[in-house]
C-alpha atoms as a PDB file:
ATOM      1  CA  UNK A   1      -8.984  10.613  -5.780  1.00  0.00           C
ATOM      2  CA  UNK A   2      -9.149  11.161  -9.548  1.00  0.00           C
ATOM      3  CA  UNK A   3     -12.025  13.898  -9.265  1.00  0.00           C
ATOM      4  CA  UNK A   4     -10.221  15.838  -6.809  1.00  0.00           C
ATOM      5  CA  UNK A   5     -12.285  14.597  -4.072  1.00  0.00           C
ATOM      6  CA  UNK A   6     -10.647  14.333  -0.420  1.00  0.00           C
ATOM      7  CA  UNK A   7     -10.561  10.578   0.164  1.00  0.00           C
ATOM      8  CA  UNK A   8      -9.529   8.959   3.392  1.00  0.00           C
ATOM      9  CA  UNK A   9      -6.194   6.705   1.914  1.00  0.00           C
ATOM     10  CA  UNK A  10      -3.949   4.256   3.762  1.00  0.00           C
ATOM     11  CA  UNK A  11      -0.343   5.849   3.375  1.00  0.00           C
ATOM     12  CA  UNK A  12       2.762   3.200   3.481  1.00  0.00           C
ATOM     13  CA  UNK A  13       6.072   4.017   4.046  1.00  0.00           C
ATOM     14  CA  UNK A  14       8.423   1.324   2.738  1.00  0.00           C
ATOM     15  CA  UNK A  15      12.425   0.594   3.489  1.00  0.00           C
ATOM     16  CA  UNK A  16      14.844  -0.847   1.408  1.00  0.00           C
ATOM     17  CA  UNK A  17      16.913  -1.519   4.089  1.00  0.00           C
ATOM     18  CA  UNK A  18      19.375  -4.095   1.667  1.00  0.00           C
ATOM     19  CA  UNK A  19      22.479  -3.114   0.159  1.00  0.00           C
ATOM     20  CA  UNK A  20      20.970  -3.601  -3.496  1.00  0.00           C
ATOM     21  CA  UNK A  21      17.814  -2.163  -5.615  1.00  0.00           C
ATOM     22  CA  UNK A  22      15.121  -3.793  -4.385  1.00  0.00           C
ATOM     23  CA  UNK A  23      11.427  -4.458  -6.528  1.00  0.00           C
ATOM     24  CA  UNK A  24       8.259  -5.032  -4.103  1.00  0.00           C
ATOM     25  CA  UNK A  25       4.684  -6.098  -4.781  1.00  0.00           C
ATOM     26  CA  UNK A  26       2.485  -6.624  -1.549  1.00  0.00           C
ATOM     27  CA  UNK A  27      -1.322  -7.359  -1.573  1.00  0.00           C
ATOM     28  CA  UNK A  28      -3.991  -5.364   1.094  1.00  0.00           C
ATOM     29  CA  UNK A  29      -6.860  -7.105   2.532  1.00  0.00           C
ATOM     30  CA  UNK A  30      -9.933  -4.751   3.934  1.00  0.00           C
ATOM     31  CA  UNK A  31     -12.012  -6.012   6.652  1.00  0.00           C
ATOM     32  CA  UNK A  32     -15.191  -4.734   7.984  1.00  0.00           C
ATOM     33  CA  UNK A  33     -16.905  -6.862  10.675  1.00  0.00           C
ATOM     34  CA  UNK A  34     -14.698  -9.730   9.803  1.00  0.00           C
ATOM     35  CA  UNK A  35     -15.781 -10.392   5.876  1.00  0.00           C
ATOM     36  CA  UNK A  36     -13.009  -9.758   3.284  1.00  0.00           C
ATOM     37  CA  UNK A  37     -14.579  -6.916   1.082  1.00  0.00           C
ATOM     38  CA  UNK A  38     -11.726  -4.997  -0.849  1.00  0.00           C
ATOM     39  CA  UNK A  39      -8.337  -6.175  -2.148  1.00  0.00           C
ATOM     40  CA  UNK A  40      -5.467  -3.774  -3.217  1.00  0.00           C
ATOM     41  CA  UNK A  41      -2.503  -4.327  -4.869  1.00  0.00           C
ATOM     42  CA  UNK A  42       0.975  -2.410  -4.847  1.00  0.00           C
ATOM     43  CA  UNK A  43       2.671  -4.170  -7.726  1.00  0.00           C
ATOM     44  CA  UNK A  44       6.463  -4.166  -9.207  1.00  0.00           C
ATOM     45  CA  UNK A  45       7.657  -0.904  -7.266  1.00  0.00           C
ATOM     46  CA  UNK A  46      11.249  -0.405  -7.385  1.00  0.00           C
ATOM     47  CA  UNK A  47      13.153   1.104  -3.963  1.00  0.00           C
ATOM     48  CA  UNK A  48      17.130   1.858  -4.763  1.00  0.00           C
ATOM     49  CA  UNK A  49      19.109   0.176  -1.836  1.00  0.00           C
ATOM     50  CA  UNK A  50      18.997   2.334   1.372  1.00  0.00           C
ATOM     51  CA  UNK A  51      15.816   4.167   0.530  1.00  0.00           C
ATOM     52  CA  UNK A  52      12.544   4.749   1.715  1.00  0.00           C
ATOM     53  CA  UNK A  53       9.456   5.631  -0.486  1.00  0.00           C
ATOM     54  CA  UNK A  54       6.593   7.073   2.183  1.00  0.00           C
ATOM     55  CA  UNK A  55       2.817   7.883   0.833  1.00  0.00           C
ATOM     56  CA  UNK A  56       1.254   9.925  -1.642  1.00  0.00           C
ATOM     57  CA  UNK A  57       4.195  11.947  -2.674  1.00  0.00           C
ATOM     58  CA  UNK A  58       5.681   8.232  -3.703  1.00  0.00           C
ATOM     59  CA  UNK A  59       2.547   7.024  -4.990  1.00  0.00           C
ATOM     60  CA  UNK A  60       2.594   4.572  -1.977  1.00  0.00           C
ATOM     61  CA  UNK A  61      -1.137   4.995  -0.964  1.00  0.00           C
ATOM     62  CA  UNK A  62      -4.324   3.078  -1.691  1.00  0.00           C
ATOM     63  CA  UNK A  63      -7.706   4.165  -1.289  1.00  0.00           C
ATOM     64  CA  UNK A  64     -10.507   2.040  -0.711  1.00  0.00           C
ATOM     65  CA  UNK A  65     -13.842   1.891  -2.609  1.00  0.00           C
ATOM     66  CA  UNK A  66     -15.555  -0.088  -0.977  1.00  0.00           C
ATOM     67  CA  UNK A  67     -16.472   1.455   2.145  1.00  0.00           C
ATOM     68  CA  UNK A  68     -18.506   4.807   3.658  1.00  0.00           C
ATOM     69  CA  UNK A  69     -16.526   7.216   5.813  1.00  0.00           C
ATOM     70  CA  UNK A  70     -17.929   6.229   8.777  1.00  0.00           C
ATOM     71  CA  UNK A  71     -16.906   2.585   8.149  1.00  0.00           C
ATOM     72  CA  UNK A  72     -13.492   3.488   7.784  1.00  0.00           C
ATOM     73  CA  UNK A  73     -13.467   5.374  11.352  1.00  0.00           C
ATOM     74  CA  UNK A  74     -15.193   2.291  13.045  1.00  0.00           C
ATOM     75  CA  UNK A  75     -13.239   0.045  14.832  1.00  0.00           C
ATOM     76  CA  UNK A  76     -14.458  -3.214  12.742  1.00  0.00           C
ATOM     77  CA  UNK A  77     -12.369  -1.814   9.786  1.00  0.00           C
ATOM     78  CA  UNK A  78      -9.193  -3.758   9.426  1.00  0.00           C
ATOM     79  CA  UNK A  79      -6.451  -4.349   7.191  1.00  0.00           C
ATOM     80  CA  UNK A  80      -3.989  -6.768   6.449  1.00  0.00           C
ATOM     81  CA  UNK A  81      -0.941  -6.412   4.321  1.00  0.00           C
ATOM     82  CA  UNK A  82       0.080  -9.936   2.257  1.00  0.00           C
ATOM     83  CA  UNK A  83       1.756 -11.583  -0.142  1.00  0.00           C
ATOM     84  CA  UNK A  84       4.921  -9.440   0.063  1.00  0.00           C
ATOM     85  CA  UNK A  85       7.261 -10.390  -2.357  1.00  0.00           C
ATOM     86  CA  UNK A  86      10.797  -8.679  -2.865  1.00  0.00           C
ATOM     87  CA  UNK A  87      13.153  -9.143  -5.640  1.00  0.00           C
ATOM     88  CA  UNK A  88      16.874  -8.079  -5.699  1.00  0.00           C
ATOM     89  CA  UNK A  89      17.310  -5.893  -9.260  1.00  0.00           C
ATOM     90  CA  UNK A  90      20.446  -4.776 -10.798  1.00  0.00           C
ATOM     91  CA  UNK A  91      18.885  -1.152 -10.921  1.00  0.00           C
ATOM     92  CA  UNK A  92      16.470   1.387 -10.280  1.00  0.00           C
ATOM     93  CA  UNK A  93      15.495   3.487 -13.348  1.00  0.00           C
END
């Protein structure tokens, strides 16, 4: 995190699989025993066209707040990735 402190993240690795520059946004849901308790957002990320953009070196991580250590090692933690939304772009800067 920002203090230096060794956080347990969720790393993404993400594609642009499409012959043009591609923008992203997706939304992450965190579960824990079922109840919605964090949201995260990766917002207006730009991928040049046959790319791929993979964890913290990219910036493609997101670390929850909202939950102990132990939570996130339990098998009631859960995530689900949403509202994807990709955009073709004329470039990449």
């Amino acid at each position: 995190n920002e203090a230096g402190e060794k956080k347990k993240a969720l790393l993404f690795k993400v594609k642009n699989e499409n012959e043009f520059d591609a923008q992203y946004s997706m939304e992450i849901l965190f579960y824990y025993e079922g109840i919605l308790r964090e949201r995260g957002l990766i917002d207006q990320q730009c991928l040049s066209a046959g790319r791929s953009s993979m964890g913290k070196l990219n910036g493609q991580y997101f670390i929850p707040t909202e939950f102990t250590e132990d939570q996130l090692s339990n098998p009631n933690f859960n995530f689900e990735i949403e509202s994807v939304e990709v955009a073709e772009i004329e470039n990449c800067e």
